[in-house]
Protein backbone atom coordinates (compact mmCIF):
# COMPACT_ATOMS: atom_id res chain seq x y z
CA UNK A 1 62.69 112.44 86.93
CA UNK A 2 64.04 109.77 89.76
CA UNK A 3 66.47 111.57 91.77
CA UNK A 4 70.37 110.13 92.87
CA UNK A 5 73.64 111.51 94.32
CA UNK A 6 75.56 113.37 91.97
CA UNK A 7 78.10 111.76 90.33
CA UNK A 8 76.54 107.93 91.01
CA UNK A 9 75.69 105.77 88.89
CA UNK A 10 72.39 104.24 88.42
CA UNK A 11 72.23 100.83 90.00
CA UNK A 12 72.05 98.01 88.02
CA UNK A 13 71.66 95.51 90.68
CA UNK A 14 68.45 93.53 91.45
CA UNK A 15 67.53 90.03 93.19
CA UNK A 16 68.74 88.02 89.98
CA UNK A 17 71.86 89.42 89.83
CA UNK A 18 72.56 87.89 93.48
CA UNK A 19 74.38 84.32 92.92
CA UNK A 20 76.90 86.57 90.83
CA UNK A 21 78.70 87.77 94.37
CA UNK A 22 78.69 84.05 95.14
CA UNK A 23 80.59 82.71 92.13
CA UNK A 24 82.85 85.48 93.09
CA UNK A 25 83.26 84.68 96.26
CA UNK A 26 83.68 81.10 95.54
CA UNK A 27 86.42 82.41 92.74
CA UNK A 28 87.98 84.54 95.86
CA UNK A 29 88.10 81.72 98.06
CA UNK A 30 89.65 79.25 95.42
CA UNK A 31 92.48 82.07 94.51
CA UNK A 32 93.41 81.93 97.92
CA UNK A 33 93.25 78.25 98.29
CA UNK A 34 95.60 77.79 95.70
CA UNK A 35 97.98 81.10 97.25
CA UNK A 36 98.18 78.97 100.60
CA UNK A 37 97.63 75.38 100.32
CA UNK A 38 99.69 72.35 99.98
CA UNK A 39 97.26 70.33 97.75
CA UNK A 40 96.00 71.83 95.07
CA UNK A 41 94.90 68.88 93.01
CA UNK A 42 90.68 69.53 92.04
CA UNK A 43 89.69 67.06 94.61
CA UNK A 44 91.81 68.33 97.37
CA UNK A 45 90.70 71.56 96.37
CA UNK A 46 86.74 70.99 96.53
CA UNK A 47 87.04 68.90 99.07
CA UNK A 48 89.01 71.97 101.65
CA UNK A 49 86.41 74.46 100.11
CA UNK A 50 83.27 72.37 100.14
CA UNK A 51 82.19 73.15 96.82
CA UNK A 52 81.03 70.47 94.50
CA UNK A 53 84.28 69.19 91.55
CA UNK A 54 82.56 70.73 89.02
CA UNK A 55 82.06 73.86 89.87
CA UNK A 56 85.71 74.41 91.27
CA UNK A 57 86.76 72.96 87.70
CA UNK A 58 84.77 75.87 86.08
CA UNK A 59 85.67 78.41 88.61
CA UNK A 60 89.47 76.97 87.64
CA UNK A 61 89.54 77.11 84.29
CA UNK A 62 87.56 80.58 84.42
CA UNK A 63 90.73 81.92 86.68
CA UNK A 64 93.31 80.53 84.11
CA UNK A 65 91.55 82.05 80.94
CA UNK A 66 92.22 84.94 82.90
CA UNK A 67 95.70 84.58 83.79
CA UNK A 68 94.98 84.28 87.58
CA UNK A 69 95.37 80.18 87.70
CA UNK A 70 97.75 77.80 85.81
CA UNK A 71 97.58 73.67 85.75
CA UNK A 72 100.22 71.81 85.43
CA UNK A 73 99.00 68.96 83.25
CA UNK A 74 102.31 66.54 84.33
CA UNK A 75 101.29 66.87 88.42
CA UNK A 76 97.52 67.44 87.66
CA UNK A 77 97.92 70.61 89.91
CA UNK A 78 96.93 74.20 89.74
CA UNK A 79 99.12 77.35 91.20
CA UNK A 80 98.80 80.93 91.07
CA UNK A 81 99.00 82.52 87.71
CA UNK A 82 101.21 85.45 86.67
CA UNK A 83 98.13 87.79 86.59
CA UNK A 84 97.54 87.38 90.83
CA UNK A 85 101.43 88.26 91.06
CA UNK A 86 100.94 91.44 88.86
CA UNK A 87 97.18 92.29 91.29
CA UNK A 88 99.29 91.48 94.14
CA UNK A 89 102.25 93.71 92.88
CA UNK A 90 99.77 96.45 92.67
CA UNK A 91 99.60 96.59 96.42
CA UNK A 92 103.41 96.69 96.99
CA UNK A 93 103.25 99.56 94.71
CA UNK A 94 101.02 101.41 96.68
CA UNK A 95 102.70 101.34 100.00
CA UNK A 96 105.34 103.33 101.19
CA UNK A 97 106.41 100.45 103.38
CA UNK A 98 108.47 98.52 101.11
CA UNK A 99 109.82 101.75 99.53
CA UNK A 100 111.06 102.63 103.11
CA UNK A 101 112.65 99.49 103.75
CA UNK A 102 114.35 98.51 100.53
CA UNK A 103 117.53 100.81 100.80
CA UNK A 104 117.59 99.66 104.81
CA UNK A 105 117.33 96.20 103.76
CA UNK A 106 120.22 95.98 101.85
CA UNK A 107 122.14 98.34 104.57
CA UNK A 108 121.11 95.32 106.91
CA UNK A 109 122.29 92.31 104.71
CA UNK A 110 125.64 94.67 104.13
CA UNK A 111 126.28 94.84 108.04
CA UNK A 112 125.28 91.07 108.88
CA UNK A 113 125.79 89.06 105.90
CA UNK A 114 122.62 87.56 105.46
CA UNK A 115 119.15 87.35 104.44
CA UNK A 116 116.79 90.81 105.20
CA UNK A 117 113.54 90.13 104.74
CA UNK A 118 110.54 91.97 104.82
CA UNK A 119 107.00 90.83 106.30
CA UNK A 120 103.31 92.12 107.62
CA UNK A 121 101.04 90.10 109.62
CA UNK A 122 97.70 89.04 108.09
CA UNK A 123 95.76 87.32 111.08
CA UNK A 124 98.22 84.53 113.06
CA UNK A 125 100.66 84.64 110.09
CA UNK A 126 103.16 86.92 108.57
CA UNK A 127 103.41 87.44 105.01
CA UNK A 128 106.97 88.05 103.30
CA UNK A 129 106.49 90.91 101.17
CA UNK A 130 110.31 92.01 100.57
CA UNK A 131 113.84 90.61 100.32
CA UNK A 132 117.56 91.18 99.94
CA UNK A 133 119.39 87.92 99.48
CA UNK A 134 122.64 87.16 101.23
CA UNK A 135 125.65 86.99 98.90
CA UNK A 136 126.80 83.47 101.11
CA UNK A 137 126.30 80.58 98.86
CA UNK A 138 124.44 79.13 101.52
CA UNK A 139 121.10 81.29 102.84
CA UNK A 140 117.95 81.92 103.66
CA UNK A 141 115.29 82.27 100.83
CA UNK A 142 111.48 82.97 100.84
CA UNK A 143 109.55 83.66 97.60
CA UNK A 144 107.10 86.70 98.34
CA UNK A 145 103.90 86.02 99.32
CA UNK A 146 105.56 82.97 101.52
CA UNK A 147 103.30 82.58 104.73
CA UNK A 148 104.61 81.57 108.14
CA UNK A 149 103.11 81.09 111.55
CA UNK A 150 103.85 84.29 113.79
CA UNK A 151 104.73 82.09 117.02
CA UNK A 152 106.99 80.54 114.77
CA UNK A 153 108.90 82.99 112.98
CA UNK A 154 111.58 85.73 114.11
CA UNK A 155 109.53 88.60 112.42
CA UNK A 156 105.90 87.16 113.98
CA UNK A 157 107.20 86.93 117.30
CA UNK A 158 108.67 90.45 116.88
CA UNK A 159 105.46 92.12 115.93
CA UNK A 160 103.41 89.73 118.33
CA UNK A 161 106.00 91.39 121.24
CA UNK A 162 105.00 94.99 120.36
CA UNK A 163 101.59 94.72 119.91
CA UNK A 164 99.33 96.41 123.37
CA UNK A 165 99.13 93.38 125.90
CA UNK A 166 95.22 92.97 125.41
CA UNK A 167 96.05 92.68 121.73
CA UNK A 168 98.88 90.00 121.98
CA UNK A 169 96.77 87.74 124.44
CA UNK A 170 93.26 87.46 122.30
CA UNK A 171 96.03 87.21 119.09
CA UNK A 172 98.21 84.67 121.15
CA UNK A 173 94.56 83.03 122.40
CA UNK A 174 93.28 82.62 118.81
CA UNK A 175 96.61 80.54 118.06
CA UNK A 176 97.12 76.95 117.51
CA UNK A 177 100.40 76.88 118.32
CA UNK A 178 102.04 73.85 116.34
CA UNK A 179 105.01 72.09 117.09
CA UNK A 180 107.04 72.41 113.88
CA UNK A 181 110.41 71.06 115.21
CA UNK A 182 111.47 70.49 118.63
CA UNK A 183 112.22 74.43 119.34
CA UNK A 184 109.23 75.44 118.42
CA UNK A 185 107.48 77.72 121.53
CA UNK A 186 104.55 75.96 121.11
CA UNK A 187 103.47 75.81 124.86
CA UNK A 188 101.74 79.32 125.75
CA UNK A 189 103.79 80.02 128.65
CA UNK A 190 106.89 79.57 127.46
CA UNK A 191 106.33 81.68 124.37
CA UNK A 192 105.07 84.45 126.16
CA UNK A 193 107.99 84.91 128.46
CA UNK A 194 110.14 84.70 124.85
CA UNK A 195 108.19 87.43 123.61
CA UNK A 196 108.50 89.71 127.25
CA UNK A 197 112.29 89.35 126.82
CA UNK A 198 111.99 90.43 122.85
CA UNK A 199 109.82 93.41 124.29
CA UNK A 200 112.38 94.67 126.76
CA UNK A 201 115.73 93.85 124.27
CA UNK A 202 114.27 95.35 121.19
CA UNK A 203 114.68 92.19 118.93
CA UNK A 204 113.84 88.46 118.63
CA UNK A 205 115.35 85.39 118.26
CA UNK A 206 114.03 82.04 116.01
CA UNK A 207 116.46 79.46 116.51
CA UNK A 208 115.69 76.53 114.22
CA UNK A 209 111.21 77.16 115.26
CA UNK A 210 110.34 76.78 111.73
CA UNK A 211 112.79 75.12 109.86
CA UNK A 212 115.31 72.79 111.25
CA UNK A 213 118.96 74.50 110.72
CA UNK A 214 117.90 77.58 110.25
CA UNK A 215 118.00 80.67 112.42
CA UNK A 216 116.29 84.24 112.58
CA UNK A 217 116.15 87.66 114.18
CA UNK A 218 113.22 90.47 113.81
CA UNK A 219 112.06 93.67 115.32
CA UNK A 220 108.79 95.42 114.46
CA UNK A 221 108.37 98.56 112.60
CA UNK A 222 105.75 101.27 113.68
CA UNK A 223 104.00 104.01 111.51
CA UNK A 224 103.32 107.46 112.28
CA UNK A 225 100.52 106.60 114.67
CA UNK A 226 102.56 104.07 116.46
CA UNK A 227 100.47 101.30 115.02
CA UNK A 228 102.65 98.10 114.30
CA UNK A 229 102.93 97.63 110.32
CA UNK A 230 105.40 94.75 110.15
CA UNK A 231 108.86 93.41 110.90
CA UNK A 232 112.23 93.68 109.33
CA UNK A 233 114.33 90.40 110.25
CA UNK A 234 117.55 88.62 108.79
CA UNK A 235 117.24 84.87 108.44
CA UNK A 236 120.48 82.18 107.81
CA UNK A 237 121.85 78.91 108.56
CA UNK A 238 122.03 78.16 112.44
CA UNK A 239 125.90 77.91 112.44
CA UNK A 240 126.42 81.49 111.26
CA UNK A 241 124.21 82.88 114.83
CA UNK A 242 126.77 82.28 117.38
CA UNK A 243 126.10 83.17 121.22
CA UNK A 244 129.17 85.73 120.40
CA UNK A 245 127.29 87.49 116.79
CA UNK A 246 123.44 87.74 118.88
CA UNK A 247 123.87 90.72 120.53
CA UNK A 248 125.77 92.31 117.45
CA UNK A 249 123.05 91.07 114.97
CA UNK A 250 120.15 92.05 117.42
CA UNK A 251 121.19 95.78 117.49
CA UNK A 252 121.65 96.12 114.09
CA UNK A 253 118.01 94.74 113.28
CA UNK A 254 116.74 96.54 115.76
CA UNK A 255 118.20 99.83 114.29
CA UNK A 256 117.04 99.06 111.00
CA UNK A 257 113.93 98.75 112.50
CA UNK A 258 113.81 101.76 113.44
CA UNK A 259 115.35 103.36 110.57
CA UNK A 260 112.09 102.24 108.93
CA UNK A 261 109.75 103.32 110.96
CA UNK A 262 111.15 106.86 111.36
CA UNK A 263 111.32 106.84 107.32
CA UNK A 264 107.09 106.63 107.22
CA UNK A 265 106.73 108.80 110.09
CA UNK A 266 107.38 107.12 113.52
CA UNK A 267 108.39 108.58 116.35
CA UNK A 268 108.66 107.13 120.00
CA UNK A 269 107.26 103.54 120.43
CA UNK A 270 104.28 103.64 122.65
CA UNK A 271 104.12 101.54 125.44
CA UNK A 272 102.66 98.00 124.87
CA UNK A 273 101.47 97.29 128.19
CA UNK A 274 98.06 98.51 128.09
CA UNK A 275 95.42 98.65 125.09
């Protein structure tokens, strides 16, 4: 009688059952395509992924039968099905993060007036991962899942300013650091003495980086091994962060901030000049 670990299975897998992890791969790589690209027509998308039109049709249509694609027949598009929200959602679930931060969140829009948004960083990006919409009729809004560039963004810079030094400069080094609008701290110098001065204060500042018009603060949130998690940050028109409301805003992010962190476990931040 062969012998195995108690409690595994037999294996099933053998040489022919090989180009299987590449049509899922290829199936991964399309799902995210469609999560993160602008042009998600079939060309555009075989074209970005290098695989042939016909096979990213059938990996398509496979992902919609399953929920995980849609096409919209009028643009001759595809987007994210409902099914990748509800895989996605599973994650959210799981984390204690976004459970921390919700009630502080809304404590935060209460206090400032606008936007609290939640975010992680997933290589030189953040991801938005929670919200609390301001009740002005005139505000900041990002659908979760919404990717941004970290040098860019009030949260990224926030996180990227707490990180160890070492860390920060391969991150910072691994950057291309586009010029969205003409405040955008997209010369390396310049953006690291922005995020030495968000190290020392406790908080960052985005004035119109990203988005013409449109201002943000962050500070990062740390877990019970002092490991950077993500960023809390409130977003809103420019006109609404006065020189005379920074220093008010930037405290109370900052304390929410913390209020997070100590809620999953944090205690003192470590210092960030070493590794």
């Amino acid at each position: 009688m062969e012998k195995r670990s108690r409690g595994r299975p037999r294996s099933t897998f053998t040489e022919s059952t090989a180009p299987t992890l590449q049509a899922l791969d290829r199936a991964l790589l399309v799902l995210e395509h469609l999560a993160r690209a602008e042009d998600r027509t079939l060309t555009g998308i075989s074209e970005a992924l290098d695989i042939p039109a016909p096979t990213t049709h059938r990996i398509l249509t496979t992902l919609q039968n399953r929920g995980f694609a849609a096409f919209d027949s009028t643009a001759q598009t595809w987007a994210v099905g409902i099914e990748a929200y509800r895989t996605g959602s599973a994650y959210l679930r799981r984390t204690t993060l976004l459970d921390a931060a919700r009630p502080v969140m809304r404590q935060l829009m209460e206090a400032t007036g606008e936007t609290a948004n939640l975010a992680v960083q997933d290589g030189a990006e953040v991801v938005f991962v929670g919200q609390v919409e301001s009740r002005n009729p005139i505000r900041a809004f990002f659908h979760p899942g919404t990717r941004t560039a970290m040098h860019a963004s009030g949260t990224g810079k926030a996180i990227l300013a707490a990180l160890p030094r070492d860390r920060r400069d391969r991150l910072i080094g691994s950057m291309q650091l586009v010029a969205f609008t003409g405040s955008t701290l997209s010369h390396r110098p310049v953006l690291e003495a922005d995020l030495d001065k968000t190290a020392a204060r406790g908080w960052s500042f985005d004035r119109e980086e990203r988005h013409i018009g449109m201002s943000c603060m962050g500070a990062a949130i740390r877990d019970a091994r002092g490991e950077v998690v993500g960023g809390i940050s409130i977003s809103g028109p420019s006109a609404r962060f006065t020189e005379a409301r920074l220093a008010a805003f930037g405290a109370e992010v900052a304390r929410a901030a913390a209020e997070i962190s100590a809620a999953i476990g944090a205690t003192a931040a470590p210092d960030t000049a070493g590794s």
